[in-house]
C-alpha atoms as a PDB file:
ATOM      1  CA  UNK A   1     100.712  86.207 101.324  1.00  0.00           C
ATOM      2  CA  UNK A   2      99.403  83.344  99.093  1.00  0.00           C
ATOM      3  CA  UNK A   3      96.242  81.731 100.295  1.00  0.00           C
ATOM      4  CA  UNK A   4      97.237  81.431 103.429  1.00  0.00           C
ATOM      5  CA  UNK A   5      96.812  84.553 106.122  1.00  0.00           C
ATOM      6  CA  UNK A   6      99.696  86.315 107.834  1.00  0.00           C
ATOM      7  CA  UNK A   7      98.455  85.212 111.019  1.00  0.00           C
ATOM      8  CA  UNK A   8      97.801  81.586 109.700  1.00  0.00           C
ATOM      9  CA  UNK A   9     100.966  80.912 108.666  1.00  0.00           C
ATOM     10  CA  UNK A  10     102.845  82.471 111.792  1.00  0.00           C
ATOM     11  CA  UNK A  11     101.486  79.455 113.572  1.00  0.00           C
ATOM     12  CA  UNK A  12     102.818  77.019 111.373  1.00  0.00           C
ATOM     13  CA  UNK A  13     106.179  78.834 112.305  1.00  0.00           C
ATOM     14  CA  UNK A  14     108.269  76.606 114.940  1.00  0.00           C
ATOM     15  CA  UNK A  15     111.589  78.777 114.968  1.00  0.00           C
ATOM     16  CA  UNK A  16     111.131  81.824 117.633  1.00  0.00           C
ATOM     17  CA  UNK A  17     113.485  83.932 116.201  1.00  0.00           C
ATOM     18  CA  UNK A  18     112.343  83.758 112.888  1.00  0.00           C
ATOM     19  CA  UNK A  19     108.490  84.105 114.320  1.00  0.00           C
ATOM     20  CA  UNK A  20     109.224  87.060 116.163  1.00  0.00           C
ATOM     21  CA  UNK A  21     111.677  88.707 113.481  1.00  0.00           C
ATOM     22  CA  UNK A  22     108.227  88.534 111.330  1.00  0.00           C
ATOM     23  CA  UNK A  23     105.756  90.101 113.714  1.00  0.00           C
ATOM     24  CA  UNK A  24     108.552  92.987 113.876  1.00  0.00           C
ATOM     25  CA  UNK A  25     108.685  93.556 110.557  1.00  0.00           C
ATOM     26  CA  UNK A  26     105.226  93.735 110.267  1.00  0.00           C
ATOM     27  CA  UNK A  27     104.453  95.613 113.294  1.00  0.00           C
ATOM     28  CA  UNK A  28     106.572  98.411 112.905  1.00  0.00           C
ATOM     29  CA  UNK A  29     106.953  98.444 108.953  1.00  0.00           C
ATOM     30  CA  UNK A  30     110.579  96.754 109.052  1.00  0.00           C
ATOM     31  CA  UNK A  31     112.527  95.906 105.921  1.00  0.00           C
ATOM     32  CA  UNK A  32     113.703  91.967 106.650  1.00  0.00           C
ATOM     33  CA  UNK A  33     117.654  92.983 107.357  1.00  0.00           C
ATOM     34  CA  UNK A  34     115.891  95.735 109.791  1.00  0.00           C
ATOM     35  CA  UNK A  35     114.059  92.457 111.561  1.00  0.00           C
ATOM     36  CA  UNK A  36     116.399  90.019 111.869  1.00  0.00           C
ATOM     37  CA  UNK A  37     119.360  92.524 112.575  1.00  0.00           C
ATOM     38  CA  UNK A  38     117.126  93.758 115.486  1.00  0.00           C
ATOM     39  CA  UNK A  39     118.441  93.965 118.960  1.00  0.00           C
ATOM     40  CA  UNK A  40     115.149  94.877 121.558  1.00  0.00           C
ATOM     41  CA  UNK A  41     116.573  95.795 124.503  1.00  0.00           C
ATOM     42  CA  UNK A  42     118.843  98.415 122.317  1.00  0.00           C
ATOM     43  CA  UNK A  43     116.128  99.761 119.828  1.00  0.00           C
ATOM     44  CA  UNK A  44     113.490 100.201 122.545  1.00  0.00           C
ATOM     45  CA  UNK A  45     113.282 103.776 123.907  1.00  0.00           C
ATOM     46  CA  UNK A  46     109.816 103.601 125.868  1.00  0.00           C
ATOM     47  CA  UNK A  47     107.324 105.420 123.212  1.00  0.00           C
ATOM     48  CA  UNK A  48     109.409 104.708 120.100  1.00  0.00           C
ATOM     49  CA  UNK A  49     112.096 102.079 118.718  1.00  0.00           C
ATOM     50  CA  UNK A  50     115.313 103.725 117.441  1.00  0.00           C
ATOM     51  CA  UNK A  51     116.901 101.567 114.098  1.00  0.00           C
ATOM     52  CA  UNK A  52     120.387 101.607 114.002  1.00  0.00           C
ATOM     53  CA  UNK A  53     122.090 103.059 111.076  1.00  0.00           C
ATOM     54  CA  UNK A  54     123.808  99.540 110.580  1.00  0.00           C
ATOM     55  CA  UNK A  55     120.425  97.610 110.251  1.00  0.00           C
ATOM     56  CA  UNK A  56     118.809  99.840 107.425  1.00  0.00           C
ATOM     57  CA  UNK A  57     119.257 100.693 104.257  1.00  0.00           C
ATOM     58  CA  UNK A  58     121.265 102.970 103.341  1.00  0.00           C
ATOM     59  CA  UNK A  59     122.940 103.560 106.550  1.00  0.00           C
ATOM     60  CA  UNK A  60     120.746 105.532 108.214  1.00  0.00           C
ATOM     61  CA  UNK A  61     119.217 105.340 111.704  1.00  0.00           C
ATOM     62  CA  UNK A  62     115.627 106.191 112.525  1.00  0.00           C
ATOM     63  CA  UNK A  63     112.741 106.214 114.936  1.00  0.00           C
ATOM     64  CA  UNK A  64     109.211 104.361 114.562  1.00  0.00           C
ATOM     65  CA  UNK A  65     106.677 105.334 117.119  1.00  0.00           C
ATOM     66  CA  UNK A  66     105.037 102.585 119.292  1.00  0.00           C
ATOM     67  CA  UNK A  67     101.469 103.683 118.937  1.00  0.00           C
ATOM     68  CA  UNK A  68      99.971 100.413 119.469  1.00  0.00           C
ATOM     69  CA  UNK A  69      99.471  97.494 122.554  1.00  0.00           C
ATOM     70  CA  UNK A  70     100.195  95.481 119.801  1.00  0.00           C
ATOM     71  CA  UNK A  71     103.648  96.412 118.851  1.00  0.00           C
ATOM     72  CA  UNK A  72     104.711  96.694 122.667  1.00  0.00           C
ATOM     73  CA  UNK A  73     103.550  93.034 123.128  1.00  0.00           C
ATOM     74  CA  UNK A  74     105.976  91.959 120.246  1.00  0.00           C
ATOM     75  CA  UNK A  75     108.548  94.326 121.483  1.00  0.00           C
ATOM     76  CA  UNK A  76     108.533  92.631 125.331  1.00  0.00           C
ATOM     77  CA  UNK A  77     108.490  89.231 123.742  1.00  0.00           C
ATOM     78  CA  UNK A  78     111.182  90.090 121.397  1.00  0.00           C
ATOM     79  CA  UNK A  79     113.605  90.897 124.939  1.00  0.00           C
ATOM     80  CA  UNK A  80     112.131  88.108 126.796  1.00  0.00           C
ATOM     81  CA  UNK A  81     113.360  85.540 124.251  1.00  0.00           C
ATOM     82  CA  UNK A  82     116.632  87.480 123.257  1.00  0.00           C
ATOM     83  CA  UNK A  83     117.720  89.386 125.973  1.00  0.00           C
ATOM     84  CA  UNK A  84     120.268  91.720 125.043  1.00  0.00           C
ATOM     85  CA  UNK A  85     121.590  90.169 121.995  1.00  0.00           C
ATOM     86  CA  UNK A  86     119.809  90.310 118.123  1.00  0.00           C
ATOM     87  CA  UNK A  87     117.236  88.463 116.923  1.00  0.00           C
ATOM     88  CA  UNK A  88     120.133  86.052 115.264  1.00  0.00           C
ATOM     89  CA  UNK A  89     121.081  83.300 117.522  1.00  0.00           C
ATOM     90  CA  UNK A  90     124.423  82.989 118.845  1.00  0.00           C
ATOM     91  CA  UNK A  91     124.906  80.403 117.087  1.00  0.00           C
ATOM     92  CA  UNK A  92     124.382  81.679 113.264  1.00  0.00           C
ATOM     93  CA  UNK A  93     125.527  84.303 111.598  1.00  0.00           C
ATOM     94  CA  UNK A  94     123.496  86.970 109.592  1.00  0.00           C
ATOM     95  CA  UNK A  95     123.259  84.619 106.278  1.00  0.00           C
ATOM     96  CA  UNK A  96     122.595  81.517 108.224  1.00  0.00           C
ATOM     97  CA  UNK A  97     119.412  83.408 109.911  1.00  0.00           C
ATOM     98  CA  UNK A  98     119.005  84.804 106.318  1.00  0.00           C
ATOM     99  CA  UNK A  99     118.211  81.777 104.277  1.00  0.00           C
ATOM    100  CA  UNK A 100     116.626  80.137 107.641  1.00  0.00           C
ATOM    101  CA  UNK A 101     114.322  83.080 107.222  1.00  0.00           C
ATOM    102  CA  UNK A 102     113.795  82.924 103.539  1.00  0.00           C
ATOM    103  CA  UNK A 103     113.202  78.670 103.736  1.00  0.00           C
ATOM    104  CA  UNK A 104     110.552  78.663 106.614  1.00  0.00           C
ATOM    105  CA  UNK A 105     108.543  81.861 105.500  1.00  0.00           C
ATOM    106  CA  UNK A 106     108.218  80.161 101.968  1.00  0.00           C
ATOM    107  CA  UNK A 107     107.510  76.998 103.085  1.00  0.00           C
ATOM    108  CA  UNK A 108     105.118  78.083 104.791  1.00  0.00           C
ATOM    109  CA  UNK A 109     103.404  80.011 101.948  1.00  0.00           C
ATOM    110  CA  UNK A 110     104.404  83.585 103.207  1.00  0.00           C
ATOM    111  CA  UNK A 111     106.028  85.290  99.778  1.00  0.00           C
ATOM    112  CA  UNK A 112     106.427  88.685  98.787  1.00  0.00           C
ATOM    113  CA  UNK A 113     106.199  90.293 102.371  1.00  0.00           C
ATOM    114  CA  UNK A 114     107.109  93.783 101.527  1.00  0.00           C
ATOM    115  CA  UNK A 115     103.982  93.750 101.891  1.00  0.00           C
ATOM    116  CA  UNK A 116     103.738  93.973 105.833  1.00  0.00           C
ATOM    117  CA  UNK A 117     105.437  97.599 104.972  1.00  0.00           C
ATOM    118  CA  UNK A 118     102.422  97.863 102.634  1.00  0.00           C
ATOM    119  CA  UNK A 119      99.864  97.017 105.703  1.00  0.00           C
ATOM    120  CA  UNK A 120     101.674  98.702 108.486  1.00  0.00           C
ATOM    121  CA  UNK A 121     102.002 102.109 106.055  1.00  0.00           C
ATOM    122  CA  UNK A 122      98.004 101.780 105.233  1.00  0.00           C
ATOM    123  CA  UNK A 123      97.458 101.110 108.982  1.00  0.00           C
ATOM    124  CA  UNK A 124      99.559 104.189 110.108  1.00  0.00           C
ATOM    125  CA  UNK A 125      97.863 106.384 106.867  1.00  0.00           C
ATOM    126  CA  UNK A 126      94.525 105.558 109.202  1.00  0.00           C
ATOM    127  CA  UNK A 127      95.612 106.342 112.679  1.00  0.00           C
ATOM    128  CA  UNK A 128      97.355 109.441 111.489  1.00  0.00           C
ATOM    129  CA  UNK A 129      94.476 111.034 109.352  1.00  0.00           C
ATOM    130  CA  UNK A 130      91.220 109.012 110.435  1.00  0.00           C
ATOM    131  CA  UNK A 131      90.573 107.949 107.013  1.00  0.00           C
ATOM    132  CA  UNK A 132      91.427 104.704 104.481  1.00  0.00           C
ATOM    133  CA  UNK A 133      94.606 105.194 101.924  1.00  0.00           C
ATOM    134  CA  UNK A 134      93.516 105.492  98.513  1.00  0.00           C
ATOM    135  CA  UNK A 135      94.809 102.433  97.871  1.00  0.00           C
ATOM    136  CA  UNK A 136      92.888 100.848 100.964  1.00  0.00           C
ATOM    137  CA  UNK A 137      89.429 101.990  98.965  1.00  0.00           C
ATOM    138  CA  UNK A 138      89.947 105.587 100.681  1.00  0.00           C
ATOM    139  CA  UNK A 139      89.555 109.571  98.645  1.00  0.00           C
ATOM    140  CA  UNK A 140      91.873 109.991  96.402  1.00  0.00           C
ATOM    141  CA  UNK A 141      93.343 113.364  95.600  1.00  0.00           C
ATOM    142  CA  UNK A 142      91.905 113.980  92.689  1.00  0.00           C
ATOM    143  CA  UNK A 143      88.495 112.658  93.848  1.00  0.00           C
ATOM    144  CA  UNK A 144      88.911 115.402  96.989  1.00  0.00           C
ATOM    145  CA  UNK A 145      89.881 117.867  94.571  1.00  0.00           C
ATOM    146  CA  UNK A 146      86.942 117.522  92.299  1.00  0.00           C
ATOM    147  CA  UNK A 147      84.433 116.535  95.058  1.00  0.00           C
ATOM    148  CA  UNK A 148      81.406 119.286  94.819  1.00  0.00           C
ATOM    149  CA  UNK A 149      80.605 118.477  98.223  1.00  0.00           C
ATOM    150  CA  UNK A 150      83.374 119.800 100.102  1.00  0.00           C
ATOM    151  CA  UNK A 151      84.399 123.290 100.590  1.00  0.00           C
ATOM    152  CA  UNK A 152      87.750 124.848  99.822  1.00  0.00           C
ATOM    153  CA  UNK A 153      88.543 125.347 103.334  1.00  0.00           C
ATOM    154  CA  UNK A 154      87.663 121.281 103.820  1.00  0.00           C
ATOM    155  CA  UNK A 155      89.781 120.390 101.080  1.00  0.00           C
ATOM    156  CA  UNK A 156      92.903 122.508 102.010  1.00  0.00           C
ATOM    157  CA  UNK A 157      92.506 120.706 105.692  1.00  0.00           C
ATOM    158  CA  UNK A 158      92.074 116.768 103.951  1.00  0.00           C
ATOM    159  CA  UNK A 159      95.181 117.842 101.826  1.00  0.00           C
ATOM    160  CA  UNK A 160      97.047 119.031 104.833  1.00  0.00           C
ATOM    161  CA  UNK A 161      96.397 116.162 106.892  1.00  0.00           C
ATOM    162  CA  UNK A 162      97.300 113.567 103.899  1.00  0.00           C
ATOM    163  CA  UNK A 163     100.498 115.544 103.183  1.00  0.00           C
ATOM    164  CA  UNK A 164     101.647 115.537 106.680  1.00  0.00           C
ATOM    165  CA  UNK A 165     100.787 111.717 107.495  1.00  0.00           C
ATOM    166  CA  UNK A 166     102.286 110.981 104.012  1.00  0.00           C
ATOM    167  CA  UNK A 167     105.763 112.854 104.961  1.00  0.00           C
ATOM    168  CA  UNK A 168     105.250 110.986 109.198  1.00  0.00           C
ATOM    169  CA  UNK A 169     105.125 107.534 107.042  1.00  0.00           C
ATOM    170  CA  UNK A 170     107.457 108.301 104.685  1.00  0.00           C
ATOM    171  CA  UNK A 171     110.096 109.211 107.626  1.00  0.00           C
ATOM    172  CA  UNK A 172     109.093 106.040 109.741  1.00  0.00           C
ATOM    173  CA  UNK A 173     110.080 103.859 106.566  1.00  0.00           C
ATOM    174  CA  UNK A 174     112.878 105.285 106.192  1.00  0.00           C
ATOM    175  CA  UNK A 175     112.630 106.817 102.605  1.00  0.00           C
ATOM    176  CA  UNK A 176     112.618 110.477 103.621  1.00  0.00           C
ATOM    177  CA  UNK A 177     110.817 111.274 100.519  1.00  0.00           C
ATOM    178  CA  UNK A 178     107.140 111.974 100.057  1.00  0.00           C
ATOM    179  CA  UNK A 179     106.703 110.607  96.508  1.00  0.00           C
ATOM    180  CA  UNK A 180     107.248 107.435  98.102  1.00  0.00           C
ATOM    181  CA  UNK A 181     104.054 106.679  99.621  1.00  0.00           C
ATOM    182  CA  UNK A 182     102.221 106.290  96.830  1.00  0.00           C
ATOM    183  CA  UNK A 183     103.899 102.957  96.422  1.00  0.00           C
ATOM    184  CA  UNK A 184     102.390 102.137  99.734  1.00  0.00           C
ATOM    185  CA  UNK A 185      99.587 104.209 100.058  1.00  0.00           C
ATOM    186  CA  UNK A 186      98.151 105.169  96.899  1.00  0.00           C
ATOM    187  CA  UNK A 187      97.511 108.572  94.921  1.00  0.00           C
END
């Protein structure tokens, strides 16, 4: 986001659909198809929301975990304003919401937002293990590895944990491959 906060700039935001396709994305680590594709009263399964296989990449449907009061508020308000349809009005079709989408988030300074899957893997990488991602200013591996402080026994469990919240993430993205995370969270 260019000068201008996340939060900032989702108030200068008039258009509901594209407003609440955005706190989606970023509250549950969407890709943008994922967001605007979206369909609430579908996707919402109580303690998780289930992606169809037609919204993601690469075909495939998955599960993200609502962990958070935060993402169950923008779930309800996502059904209230839609009902049972997608977060595309009736009346436009995928590329019409598309390049509504693209127009309003720029012109309101929001660019690059990838990034939400940046801040909502980081914020996961936290709840999951307790501690910051590397690339959040937490341990790195090698710095745990090296680290003269901890014992072998505390370094096999830090591993453990940052291997198994690395492969949860990696899942609730949709990538289904480890190595991946480092893009998001850091080495």
């Amino acid at each position: 986001v260019d000068g201008v906060s996340f939060e900032q700039a989702l108030d200068l935001i008039s258009d509901k659909h594209i407003k609440l396709s955005l706190e989606l994305q970023a509250a549950f680590g969407l890709r943008r198809e994922e967001c605007l594709k979206f369909i609430p009263s579908w996707a919402d399964h109580d303690d998780r929301i289930v992606l169809k296989g037609s919204w993601c990449k690469g075909g495939q449907q998955r599960c993200v975990p609502i962990t958070t009061s935060y993402q169950r508020d923008v779930l309800d308000r996502a059904r209230l304003l839609v009902g049972f349809a997608s977060m595309i009005p009736f009346n436009r079709s995928f590329i019409q919401q598309l390049k509504s989408y693209e127009y309003l988030t720029s012109k309101v300074g929001l660019h690059k937002l990838h990034g939400l899957r940046h801040r909502y893997a980081q914020s996961r990488y936290f709840q999951l293990t307790g501690w910051l991602s590397p690339s959040d200013g937490g341990p790195s591996k090698d710095s745990v590895l090296k680290s003269t402080c901890l014992s072998q026994e505390q370094k096999q469990s830090w591993l453990k944990s940052d291997l198994d919240a690395r492969i949860t993430i990696s899942n609730e993205l949709g990538h289904h491959r480890e190595s991946i995370t480092a893009v998001y969270l850091g080495r």
